[in-house]
Every structure is written in C-alpha cells, then in structure tokens.
C-alpha atoms as a PDB file:
ATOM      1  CA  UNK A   1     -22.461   7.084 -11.894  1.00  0.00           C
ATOM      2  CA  UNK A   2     -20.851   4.009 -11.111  1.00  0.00           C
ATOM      3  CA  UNK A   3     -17.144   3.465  -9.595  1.00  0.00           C
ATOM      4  CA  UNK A   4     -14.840   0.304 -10.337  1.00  0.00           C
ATOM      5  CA  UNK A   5     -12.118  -0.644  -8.059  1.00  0.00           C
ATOM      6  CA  UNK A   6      -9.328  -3.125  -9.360  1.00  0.00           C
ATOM      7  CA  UNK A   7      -9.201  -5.981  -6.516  1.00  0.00           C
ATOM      8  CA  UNK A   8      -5.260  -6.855  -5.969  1.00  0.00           C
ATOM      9  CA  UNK A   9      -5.011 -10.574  -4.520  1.00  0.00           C
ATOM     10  CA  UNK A  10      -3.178 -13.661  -5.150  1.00  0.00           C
ATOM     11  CA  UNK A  11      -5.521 -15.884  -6.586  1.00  0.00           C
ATOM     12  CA  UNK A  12      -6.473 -17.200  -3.112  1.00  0.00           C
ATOM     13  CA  UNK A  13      -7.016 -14.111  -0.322  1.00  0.00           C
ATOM     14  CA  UNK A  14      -8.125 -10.277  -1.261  1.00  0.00           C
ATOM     15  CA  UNK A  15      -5.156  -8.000  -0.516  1.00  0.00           C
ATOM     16  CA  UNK A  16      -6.046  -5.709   2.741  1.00  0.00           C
ATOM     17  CA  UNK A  17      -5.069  -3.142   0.423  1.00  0.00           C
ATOM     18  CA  UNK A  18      -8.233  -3.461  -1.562  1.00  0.00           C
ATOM     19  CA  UNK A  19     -10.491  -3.171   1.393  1.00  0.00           C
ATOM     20  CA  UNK A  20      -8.837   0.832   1.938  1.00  0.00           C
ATOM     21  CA  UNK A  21      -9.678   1.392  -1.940  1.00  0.00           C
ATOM     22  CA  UNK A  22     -13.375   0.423  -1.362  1.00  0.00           C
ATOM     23  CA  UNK A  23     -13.585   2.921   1.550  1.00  0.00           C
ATOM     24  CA  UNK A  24     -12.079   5.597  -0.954  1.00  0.00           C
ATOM     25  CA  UNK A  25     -14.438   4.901  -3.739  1.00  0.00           C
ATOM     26  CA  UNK A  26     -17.756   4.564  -1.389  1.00  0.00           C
ATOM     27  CA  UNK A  27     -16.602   8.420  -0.291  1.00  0.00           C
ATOM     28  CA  UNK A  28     -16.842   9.164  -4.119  1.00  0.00           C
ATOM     29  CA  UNK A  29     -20.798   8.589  -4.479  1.00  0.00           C
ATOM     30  CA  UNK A  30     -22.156   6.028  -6.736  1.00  0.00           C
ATOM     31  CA  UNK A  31     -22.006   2.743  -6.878  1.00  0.00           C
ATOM     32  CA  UNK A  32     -19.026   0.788  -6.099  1.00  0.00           C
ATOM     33  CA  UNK A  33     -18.506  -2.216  -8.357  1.00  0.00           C
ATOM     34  CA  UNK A  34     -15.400  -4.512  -7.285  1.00  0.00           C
ATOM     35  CA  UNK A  35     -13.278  -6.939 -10.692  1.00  0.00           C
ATOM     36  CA  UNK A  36     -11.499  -8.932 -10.004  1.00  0.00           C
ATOM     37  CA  UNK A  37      -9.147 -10.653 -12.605  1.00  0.00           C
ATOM     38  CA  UNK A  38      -7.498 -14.095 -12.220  1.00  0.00           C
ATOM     39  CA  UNK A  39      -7.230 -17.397 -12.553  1.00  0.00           C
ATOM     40  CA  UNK A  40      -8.857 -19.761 -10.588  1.00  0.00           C
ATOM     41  CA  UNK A  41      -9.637 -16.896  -8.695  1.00  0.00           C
ATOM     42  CA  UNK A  42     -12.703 -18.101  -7.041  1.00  0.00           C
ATOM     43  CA  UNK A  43     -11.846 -18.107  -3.504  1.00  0.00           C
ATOM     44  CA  UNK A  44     -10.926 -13.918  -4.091  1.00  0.00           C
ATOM     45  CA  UNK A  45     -14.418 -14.098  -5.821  1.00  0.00           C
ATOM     46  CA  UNK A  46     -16.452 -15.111  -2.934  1.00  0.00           C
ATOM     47  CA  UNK A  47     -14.509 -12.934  -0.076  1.00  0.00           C
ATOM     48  CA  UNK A  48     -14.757  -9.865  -2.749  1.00  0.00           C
ATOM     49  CA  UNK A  49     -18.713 -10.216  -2.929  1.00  0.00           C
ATOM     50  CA  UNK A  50     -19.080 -10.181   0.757  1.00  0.00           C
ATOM     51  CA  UNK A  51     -16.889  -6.905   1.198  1.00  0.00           C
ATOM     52  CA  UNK A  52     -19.241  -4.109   2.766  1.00  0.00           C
ATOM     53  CA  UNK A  53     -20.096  -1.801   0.118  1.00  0.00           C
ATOM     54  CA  UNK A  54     -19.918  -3.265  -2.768  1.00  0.00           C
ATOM     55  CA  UNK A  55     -22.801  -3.202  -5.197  1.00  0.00           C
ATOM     56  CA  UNK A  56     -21.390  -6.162  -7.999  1.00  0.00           C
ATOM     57  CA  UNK A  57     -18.433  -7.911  -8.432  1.00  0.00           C
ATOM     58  CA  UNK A  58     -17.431  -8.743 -11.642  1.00  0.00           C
ATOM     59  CA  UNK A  59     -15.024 -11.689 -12.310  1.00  0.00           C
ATOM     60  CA  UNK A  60     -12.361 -12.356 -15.274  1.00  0.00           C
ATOM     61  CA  UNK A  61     -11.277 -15.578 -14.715  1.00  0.00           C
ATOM     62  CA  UNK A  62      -8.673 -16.621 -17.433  1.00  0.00           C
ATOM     63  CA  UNK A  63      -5.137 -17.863 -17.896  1.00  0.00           C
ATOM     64  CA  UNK A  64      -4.102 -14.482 -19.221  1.00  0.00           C
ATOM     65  CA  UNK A  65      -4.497 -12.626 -15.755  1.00  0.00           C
ATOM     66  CA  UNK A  66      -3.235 -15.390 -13.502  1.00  0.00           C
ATOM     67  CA  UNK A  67      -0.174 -12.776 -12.375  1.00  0.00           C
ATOM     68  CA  UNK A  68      -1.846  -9.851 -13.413  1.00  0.00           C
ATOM     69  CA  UNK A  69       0.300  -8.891 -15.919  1.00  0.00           C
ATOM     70  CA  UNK A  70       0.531  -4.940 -16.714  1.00  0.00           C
ATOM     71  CA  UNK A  71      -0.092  -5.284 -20.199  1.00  0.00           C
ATOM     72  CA  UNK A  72      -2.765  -7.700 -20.113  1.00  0.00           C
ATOM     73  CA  UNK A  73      -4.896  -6.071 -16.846  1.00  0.00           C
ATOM     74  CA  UNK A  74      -4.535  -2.437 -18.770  1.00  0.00           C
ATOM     75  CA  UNK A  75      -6.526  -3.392 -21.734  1.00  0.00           C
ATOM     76  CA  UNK A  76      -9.606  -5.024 -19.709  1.00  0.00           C
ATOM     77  CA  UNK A  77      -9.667  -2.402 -17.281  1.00  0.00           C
ATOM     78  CA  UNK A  78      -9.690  -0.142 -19.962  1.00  0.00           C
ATOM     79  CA  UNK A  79     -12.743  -2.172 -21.849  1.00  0.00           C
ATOM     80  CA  UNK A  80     -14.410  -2.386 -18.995  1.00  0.00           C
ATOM     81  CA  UNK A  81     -14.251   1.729 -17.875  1.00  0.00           C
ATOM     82  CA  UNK A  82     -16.148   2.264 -20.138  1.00  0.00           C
ATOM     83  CA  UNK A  83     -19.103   1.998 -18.062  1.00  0.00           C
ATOM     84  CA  UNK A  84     -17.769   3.548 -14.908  1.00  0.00           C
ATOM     85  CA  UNK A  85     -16.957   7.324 -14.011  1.00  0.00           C
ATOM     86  CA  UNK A  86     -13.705   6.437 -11.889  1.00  0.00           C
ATOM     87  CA  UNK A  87     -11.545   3.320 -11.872  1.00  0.00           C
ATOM     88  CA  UNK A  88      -9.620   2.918  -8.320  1.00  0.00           C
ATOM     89  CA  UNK A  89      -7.073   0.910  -7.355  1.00  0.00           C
ATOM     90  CA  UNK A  90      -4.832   0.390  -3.934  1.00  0.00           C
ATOM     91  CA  UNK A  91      -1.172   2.617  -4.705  1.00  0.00           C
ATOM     92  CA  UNK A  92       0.333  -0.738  -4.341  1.00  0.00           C
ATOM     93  CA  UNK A  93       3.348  -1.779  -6.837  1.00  0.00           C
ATOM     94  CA  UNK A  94       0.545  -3.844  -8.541  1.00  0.00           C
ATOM     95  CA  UNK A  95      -1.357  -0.445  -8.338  1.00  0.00           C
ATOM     96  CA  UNK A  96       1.192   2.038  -9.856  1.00  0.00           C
ATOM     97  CA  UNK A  97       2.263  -0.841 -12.442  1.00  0.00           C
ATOM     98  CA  UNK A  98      -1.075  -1.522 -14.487  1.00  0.00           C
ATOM     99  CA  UNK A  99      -3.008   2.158 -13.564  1.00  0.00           C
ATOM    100  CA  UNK A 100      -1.009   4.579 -15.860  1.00  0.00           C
ATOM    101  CA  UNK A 101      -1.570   2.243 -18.646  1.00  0.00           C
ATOM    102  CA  UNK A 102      -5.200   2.390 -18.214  1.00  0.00           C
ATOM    103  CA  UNK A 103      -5.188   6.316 -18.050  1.00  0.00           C
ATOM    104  CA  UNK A 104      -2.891   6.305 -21.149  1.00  0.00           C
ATOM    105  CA  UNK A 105      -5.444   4.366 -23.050  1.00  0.00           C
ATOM    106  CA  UNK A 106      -8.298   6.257 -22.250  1.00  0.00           C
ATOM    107  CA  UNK A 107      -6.230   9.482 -22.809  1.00  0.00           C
ATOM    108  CA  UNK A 108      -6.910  10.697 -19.372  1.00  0.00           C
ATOM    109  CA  UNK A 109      -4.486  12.180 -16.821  1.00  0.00           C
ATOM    110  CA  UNK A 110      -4.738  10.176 -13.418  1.00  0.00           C
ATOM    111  CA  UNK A 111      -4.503  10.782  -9.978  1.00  0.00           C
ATOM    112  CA  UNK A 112      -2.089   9.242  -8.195  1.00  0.00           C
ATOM    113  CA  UNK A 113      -2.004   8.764  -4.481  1.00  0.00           C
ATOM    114  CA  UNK A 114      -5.052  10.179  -3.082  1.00  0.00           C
ATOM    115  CA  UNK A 115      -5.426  10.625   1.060  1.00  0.00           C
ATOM    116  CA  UNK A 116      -8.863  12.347   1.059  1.00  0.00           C
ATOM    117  CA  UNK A 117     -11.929  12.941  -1.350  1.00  0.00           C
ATOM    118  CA  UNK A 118     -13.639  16.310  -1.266  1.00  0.00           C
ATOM    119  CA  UNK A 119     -16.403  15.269  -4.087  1.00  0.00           C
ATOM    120  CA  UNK A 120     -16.671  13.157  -6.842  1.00  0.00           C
ATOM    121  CA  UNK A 121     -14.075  15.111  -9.007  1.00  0.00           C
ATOM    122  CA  UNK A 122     -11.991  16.965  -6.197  1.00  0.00           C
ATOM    123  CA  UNK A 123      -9.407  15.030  -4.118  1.00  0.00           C
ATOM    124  CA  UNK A 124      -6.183  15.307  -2.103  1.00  0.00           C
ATOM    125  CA  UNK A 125      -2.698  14.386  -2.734  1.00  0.00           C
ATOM    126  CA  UNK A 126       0.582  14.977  -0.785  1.00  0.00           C
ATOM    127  CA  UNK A 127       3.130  16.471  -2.679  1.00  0.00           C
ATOM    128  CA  UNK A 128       6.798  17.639  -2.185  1.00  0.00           C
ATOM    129  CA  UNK A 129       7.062  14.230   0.139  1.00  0.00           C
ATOM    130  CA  UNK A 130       4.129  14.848   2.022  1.00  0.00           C
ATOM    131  CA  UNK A 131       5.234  18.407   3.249  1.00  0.00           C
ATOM    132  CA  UNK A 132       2.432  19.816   1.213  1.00  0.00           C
ATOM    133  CA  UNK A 133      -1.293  18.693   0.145  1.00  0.00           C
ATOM    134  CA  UNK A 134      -2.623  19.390  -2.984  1.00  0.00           C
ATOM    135  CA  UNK A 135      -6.643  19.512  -4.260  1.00  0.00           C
ATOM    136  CA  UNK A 136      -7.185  18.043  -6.999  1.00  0.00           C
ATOM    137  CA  UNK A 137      -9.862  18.468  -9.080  1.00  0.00           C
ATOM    138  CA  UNK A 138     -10.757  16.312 -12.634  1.00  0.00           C
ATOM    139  CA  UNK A 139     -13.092  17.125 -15.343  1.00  0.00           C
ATOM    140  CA  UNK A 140     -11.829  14.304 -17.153  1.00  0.00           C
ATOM    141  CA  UNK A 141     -15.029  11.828 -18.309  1.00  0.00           C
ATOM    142  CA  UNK A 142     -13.149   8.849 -16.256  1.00  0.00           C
ATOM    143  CA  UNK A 143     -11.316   9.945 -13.581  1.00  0.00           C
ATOM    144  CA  UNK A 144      -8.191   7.453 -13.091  1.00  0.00           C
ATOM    145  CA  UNK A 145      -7.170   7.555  -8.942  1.00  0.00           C
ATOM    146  CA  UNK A 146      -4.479   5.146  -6.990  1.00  0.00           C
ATOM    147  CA  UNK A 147      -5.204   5.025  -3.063  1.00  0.00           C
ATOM    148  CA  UNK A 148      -2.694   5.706  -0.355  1.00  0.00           C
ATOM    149  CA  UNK A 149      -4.479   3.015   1.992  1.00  0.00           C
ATOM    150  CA  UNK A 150      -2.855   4.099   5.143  1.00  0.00           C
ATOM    151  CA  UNK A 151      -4.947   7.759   4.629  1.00  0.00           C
ATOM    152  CA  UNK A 152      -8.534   5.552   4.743  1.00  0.00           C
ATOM    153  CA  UNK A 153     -10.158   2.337   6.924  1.00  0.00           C
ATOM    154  CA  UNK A 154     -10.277  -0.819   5.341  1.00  0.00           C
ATOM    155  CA  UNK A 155     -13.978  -1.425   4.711  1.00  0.00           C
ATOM    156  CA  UNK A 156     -15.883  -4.495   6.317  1.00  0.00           C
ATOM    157  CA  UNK A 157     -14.386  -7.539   4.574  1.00  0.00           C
ATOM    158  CA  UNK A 158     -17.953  -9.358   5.380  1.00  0.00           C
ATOM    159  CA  UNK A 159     -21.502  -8.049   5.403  1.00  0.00           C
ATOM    160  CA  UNK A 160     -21.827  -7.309   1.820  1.00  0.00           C
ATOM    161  CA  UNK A 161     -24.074  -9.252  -0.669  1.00  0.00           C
ATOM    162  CA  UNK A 162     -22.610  -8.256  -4.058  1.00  0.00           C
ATOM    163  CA  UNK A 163     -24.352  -9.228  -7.331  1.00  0.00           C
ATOM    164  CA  UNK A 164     -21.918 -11.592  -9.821  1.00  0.00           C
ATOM    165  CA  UNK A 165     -21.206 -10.806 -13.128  1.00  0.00           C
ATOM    166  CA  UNK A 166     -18.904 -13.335 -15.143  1.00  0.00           C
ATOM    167  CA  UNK A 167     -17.007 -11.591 -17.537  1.00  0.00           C
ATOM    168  CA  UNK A 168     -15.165 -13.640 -20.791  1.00  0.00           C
ATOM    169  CA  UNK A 169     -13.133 -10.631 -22.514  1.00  0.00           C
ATOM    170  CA  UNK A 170      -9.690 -12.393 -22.181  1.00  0.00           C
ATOM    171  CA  UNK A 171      -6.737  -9.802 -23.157  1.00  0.00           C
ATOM    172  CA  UNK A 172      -3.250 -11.508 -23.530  1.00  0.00           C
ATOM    173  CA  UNK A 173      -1.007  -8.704 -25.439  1.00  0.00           C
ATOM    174  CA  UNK A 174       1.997 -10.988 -26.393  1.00  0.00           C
ATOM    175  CA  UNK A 175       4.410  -8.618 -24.964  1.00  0.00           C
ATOM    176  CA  UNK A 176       5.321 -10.016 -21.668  1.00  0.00           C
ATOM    177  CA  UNK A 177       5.213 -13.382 -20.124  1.00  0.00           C
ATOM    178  CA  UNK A 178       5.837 -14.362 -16.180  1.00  0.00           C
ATOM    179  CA  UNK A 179       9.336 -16.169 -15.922  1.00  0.00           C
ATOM    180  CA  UNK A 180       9.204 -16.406 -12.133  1.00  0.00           C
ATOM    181  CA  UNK A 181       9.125 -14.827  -8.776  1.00  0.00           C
ATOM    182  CA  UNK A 182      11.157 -15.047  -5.568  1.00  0.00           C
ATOM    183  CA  UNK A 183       9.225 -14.304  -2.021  1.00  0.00           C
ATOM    184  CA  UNK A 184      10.276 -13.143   0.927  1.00  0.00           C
ATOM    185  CA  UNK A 185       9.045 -15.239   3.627  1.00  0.00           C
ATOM    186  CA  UNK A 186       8.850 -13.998   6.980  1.00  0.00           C
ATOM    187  CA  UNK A 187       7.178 -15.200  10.220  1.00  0.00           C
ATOM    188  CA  UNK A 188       6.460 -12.002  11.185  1.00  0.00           C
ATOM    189  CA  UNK A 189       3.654  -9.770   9.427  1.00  0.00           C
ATOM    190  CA  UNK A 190       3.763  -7.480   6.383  1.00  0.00           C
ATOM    191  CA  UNK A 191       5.111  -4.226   7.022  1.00  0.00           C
ATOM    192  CA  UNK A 192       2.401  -2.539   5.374  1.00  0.00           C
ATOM    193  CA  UNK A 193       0.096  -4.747   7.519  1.00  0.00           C
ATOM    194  CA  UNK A 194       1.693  -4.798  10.994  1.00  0.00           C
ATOM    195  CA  UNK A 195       0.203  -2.647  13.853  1.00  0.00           C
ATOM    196  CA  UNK A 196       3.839  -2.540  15.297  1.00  0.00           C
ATOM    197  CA  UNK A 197       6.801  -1.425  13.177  1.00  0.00           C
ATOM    198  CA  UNK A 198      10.397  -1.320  14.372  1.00  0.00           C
ATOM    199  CA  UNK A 199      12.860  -0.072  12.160  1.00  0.00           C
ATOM    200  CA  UNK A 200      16.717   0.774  11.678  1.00  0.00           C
ATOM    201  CA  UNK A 201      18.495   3.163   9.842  1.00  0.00           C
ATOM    202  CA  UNK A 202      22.403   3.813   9.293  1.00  0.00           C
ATOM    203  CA  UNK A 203      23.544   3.903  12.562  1.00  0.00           C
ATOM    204  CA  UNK A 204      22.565   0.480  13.152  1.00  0.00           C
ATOM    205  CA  UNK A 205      26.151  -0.442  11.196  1.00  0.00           C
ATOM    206  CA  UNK A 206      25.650  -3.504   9.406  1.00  0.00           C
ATOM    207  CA  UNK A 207      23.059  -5.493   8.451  1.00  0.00           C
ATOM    208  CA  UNK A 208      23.952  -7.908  11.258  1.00  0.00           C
ATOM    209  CA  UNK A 209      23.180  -5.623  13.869  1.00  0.00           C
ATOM    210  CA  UNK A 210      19.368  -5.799  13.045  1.00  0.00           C
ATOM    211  CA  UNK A 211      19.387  -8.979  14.807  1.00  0.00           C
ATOM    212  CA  UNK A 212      18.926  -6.370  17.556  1.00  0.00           C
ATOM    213  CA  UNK A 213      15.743  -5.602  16.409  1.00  0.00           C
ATOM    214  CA  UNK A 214      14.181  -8.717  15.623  1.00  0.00           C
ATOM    215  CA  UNK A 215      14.176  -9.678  18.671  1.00  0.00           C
ATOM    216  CA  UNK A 216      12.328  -7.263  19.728  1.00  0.00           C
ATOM    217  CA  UNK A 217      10.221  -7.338  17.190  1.00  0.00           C
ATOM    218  CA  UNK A 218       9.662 -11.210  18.058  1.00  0.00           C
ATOM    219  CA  UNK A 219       8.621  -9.998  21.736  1.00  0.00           C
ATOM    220  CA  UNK A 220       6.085  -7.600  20.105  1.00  0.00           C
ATOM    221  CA  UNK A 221       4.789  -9.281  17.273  1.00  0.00           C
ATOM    222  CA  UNK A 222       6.106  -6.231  15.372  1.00  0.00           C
ATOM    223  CA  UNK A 223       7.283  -5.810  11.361  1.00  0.00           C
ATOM    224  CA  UNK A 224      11.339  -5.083  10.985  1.00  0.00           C
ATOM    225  CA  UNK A 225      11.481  -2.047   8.398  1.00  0.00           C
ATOM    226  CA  UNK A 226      14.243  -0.028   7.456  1.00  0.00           C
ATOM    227  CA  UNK A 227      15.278   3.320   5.956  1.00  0.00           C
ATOM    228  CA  UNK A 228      16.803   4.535   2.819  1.00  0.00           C
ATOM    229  CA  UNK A 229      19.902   4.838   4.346  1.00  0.00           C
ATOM    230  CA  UNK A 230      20.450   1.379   5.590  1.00  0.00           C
ATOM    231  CA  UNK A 231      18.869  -0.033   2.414  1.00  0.00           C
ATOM    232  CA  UNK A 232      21.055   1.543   0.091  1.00  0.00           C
ATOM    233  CA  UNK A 233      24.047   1.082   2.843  1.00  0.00           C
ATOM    234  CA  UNK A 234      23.266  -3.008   1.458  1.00  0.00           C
ATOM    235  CA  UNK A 235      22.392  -3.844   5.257  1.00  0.00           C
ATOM    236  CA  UNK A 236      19.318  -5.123   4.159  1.00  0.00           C
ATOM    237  CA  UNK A 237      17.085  -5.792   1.808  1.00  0.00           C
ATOM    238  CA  UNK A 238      15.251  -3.044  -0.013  1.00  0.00           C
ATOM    239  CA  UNK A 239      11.622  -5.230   0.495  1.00  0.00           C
ATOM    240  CA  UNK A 240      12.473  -3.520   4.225  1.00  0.00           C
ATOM    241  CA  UNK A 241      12.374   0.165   3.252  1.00  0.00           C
ATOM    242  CA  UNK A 242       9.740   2.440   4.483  1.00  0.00           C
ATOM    243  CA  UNK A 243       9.494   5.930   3.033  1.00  0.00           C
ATOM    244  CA  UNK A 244       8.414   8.054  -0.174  1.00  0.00           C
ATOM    245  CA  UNK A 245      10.445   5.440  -2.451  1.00  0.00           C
ATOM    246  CA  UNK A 246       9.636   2.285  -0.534  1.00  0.00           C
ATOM    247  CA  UNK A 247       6.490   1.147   1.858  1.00  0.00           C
ATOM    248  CA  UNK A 248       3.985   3.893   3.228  1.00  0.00           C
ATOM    249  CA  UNK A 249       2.935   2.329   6.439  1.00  0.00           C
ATOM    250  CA  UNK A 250       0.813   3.925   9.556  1.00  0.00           C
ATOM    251  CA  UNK A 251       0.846   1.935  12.328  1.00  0.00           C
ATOM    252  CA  UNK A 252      -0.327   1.711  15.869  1.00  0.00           C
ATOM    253  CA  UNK A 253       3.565   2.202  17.094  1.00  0.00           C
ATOM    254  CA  UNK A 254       6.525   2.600  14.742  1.00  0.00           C
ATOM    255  CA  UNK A 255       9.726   2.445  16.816  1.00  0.00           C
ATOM    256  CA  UNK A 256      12.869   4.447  14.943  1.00  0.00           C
ATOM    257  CA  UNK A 257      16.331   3.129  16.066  1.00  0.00           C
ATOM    258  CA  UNK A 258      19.089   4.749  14.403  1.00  0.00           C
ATOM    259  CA  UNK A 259      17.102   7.103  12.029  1.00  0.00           C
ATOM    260  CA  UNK A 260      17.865  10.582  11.807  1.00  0.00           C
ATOM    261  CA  UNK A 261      14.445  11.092  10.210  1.00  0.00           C
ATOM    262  CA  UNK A 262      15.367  12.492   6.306  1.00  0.00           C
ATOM    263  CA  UNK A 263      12.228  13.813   4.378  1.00  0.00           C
ATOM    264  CA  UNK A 264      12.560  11.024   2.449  1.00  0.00           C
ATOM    265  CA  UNK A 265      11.682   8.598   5.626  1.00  0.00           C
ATOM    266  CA  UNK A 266       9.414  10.798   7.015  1.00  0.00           C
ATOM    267  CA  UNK A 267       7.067  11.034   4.231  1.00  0.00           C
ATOM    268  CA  UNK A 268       6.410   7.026   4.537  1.00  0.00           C
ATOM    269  CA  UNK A 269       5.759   6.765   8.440  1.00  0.00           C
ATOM    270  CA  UNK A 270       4.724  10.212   9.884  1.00  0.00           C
ATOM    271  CA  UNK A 271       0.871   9.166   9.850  1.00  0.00           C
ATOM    272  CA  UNK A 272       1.639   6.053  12.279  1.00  0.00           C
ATOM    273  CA  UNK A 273      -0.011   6.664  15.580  1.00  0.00           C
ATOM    274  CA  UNK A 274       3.029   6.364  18.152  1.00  0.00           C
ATOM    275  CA  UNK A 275       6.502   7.210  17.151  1.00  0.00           C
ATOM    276  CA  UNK A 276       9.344   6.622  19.207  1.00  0.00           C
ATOM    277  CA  UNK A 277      12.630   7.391  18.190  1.00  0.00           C
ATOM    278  CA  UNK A 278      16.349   6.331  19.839  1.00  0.00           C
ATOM    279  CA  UNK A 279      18.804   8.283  18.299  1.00  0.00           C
ATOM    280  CA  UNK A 280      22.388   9.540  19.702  1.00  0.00           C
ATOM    281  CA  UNK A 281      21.666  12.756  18.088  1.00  0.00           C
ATOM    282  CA  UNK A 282      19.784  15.211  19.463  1.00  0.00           C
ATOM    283  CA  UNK A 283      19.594  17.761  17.152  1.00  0.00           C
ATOM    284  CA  UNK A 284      18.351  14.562  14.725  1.00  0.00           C
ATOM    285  CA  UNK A 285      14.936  15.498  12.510  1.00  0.00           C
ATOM    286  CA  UNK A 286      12.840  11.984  13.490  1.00  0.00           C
ATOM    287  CA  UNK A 287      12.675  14.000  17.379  1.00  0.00           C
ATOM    288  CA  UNK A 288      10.354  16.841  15.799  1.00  0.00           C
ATOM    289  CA  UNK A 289       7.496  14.311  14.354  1.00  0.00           C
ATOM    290  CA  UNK A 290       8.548  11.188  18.037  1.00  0.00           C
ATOM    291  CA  UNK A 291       5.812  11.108  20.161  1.00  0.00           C
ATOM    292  CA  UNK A 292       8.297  10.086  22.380  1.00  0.00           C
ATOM    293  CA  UNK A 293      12.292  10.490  22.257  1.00  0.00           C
ATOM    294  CA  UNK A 294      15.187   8.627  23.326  1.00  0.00           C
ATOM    295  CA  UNK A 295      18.300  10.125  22.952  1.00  0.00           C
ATOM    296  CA  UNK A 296      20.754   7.613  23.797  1.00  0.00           C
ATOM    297  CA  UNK A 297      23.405   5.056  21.812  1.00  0.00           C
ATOM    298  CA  UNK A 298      21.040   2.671  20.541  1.00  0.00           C
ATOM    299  CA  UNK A 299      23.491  -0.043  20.986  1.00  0.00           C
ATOM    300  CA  UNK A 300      23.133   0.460  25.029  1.00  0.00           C
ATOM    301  CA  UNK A 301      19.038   1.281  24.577  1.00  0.00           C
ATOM    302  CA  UNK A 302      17.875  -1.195  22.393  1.00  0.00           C
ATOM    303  CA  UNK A 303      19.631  -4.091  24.897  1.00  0.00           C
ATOM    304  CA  UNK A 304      17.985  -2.474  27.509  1.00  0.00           C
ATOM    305  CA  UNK A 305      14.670  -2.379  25.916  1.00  0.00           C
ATOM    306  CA  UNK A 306      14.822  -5.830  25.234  1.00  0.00           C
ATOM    307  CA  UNK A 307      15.497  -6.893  28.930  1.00  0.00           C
ATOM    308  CA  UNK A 308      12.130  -4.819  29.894  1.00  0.00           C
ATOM    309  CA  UNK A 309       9.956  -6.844  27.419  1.00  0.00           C
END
C-alpha cells in the first residue's frame, strides 16, 4: 500500500500546506509518495525530495499544469491513483478545487477535511462547524482525503532523500484556460501561516478603523484577519476572513477585537493556542472559547494596547 499526496506550490517554493498533508498520510501506513505537477517546477522538485518522509517524488513537468488547472490536475491524478490506496491533498482552495474531480472519476466518495487518522480506512472530520466530530471509515479501493493542516505538524521540510520519477503523461482538457490573477501583497505573513493573528469583526465600524489593528499587528509581526461579519459588512476584503467559509488558522495567539464569536467564526480559529478577545459585550460567545477576556470598548482598549507594545 502506497499513499500519494498532491504537492500545492507555485512553481518556485512548496506550500507549508503540503508539509501538514505529509504528516497526515505518514499516520496512514505505507509509503508516502509526493507529485508534484508544474512547469518549470524544478526548484518545488528538489525541496519536495528532501521533505522527511517521503519515499519518491514524482514530477510532471509540462505547460499544461503550470497553474494547476482543475481540469487538467484531475485527470493525472486520477491516472496516476491508480497505483496508490489514498490520494491526499492540503484542504486548501487548490485542494477542494481539483480533489472532488479526482474522486468523481474514480467513482469514489471522498473525505473531506480530515483532523485525525484512526487507521488506514478510519478518520475524523468535524461536522456541524466543528461542534461535532465524525469517524469516518472507507472501504472504497482508493480512499480520496483533503487535510485540515492546522489539526497536524508540518513534517521536516529537509532530511528526506526521496527517489525521482519523471513522469510525461501531459493532460490539457481544452475546457479552461488561465486569463490572469490578481495578488494580494502584504508585508506581513499569511494568515494561514502567521503564529500571531489579530482580527476584527463588526464592531470595528468601517474598514478604516482596522488601521487600528495593523499597527499592532506591525508591533507583533502578527497577520490582520477578519470575520464574516466585517467581510460581508465590505470593510475589508474577503482574502481576510477566518472561519468555516474562509481561512482555518491555529495560531500561537489569535487576538479577537470586535467579534462576538458566531459559530461560523469559531469553527475557523478555536484550535489557536491563545485567544484573547476585547469585546463591549459581555454576554458575547468569543468569551466562552478566550483564554483571556477583555470586556471593554475596543476603541479605548486597542489604543491602549498599542501604547504598551
């Protein structure tokens, strides 16, 4: 039994996200082979065969997967499974875009979101926005599985010695073509990356008022997230938004301003180490999951907090 994780990457670094997947698929016995599929992807390559745990990396380097393209990266996953007992990959938006197509080819149901594995067919997923956990177990012959990567460690990204296989299949499926893309660029880290996360919710009121927490965040080398709420309020954009329908993130310290802590936000933060919420409203639902709990106007606390740092 062999398992094949899907490296995501940009066709120069290995996403962090794919180091979590590895962990997840060495926990599901076997041996863990790592594709990756891209173009002039060599750089991703070489840092993917020195990831701990890995056993062979095998590399599709065309045109065709340069952006990694749904419709292309579903029908060489799917070639390739057929060697493999799972096929893993990071519950990223690359994840949940190309995955389902893969279990829709092979006719298999997959598993979507996994925190924990219990054996090699029998794993956990949160469901009803994390207030429950559900055990999963497949009998399918490939079992199809996207990783929550904040529920495992990021494997060694050096100490491996991974075998390389070159593969040539090249799968372009005519149906879609890349017309462009528009980055956010930031100074400050990923949110999904950060160790410190300090977000705001509706009662910041505006978007302009975030400049609040920037500078904080500056101080702390921290992430700026945001909730639901605020997102959908148009105070920022919705690349900010942590919770069920935006980022999952777990960080060292995630600092709520403003957030009255809806299920909806909860289910994409709870797991962070430290929470610390400032909210006016006692009664608010973010106090019963704070570590520690400010209630205060966040317009006289956050000021204040600044001055200390």
């Amino acid at each position: 039994m062999a398992i094949l994780v899907i490296a995501e990457h940009d066709n120069s670094t290995l996403k962090g996200a794919t180091l979590n997947a590895v962990t997840a698929a060495t926990q599901m016995g076997g041996d863990v082979h790592l594709l990756v599929a891209g173009a002039n992807c060599g750089a991703v390559a070489e840092a993917g065969a020195a990831v701990a745990g890995i056993n062979k990396l095998l590399v599709a380097d065309n045109a065709a997967y340069e952006h990694q393209l749904a419709e292309n990266l579903s029908k060489l996953v799917t070639e390739v499974a057929e060697d493999y007992s799972h096929v893993v990959a990071p519950a990223t938006t690359t994840g949940k875009n190309f995955l389902p197509r893969v279990a829709a080819l092979l006719d298999v149901a997959q598993i979507s979101d996994i925190t924990a594995v219990e054996s090699e067919n029998t794993f956990q997923r949160p469901i009803y926005a994390g207030n429950a956990i559900a055990t999963v177990e497949s009998l399918d012959p490939v079992k199809v599985i996207t990783v929550r990567g904040t529920a495992f460690d990021a494997a060694a990204a050096e100490g491996g010695s991974a075998t390389v296989e070159t593969l040539d299949a090249v799968h372009d499926a005519g149906v879609s073509s890349f017309v462009g893309e528009e980055m956010a660029k930031s100074d400050r880290p990923e949110l999904t990356a950060a160790n410190v996360i300090i977000s705001g919710g509706r009662g910041m009121g505006n978007g302009e008022n975030f400049a609040m927490l920037e500078k904080i965040a500056d101080k702390l080398g921290a992430a700026v997230g945001a909730s639901r709420a605020a997102v959908d309020a148009g105070f920022v954009p919705n690349d900010m938004q942590v919770g069920q329908t935006g980022k999952i993130v777990a960080p060292e310290l995630y600092i709520a301003v403003g957030i009255s802590g809806a299920i909806q936000h909860l289910a994409g933060m709870k797991d962070s180490k430290i929470i610390v919420a400032i909210n006016k409203d006692e009664e608010a639902p973010i106090f019963s999951v704070a570590d520690y709990g400010l209630v205060a106007d966040l317009f006289d606390a956050v000021p204040e907090l600044e001055k200390l740092l």
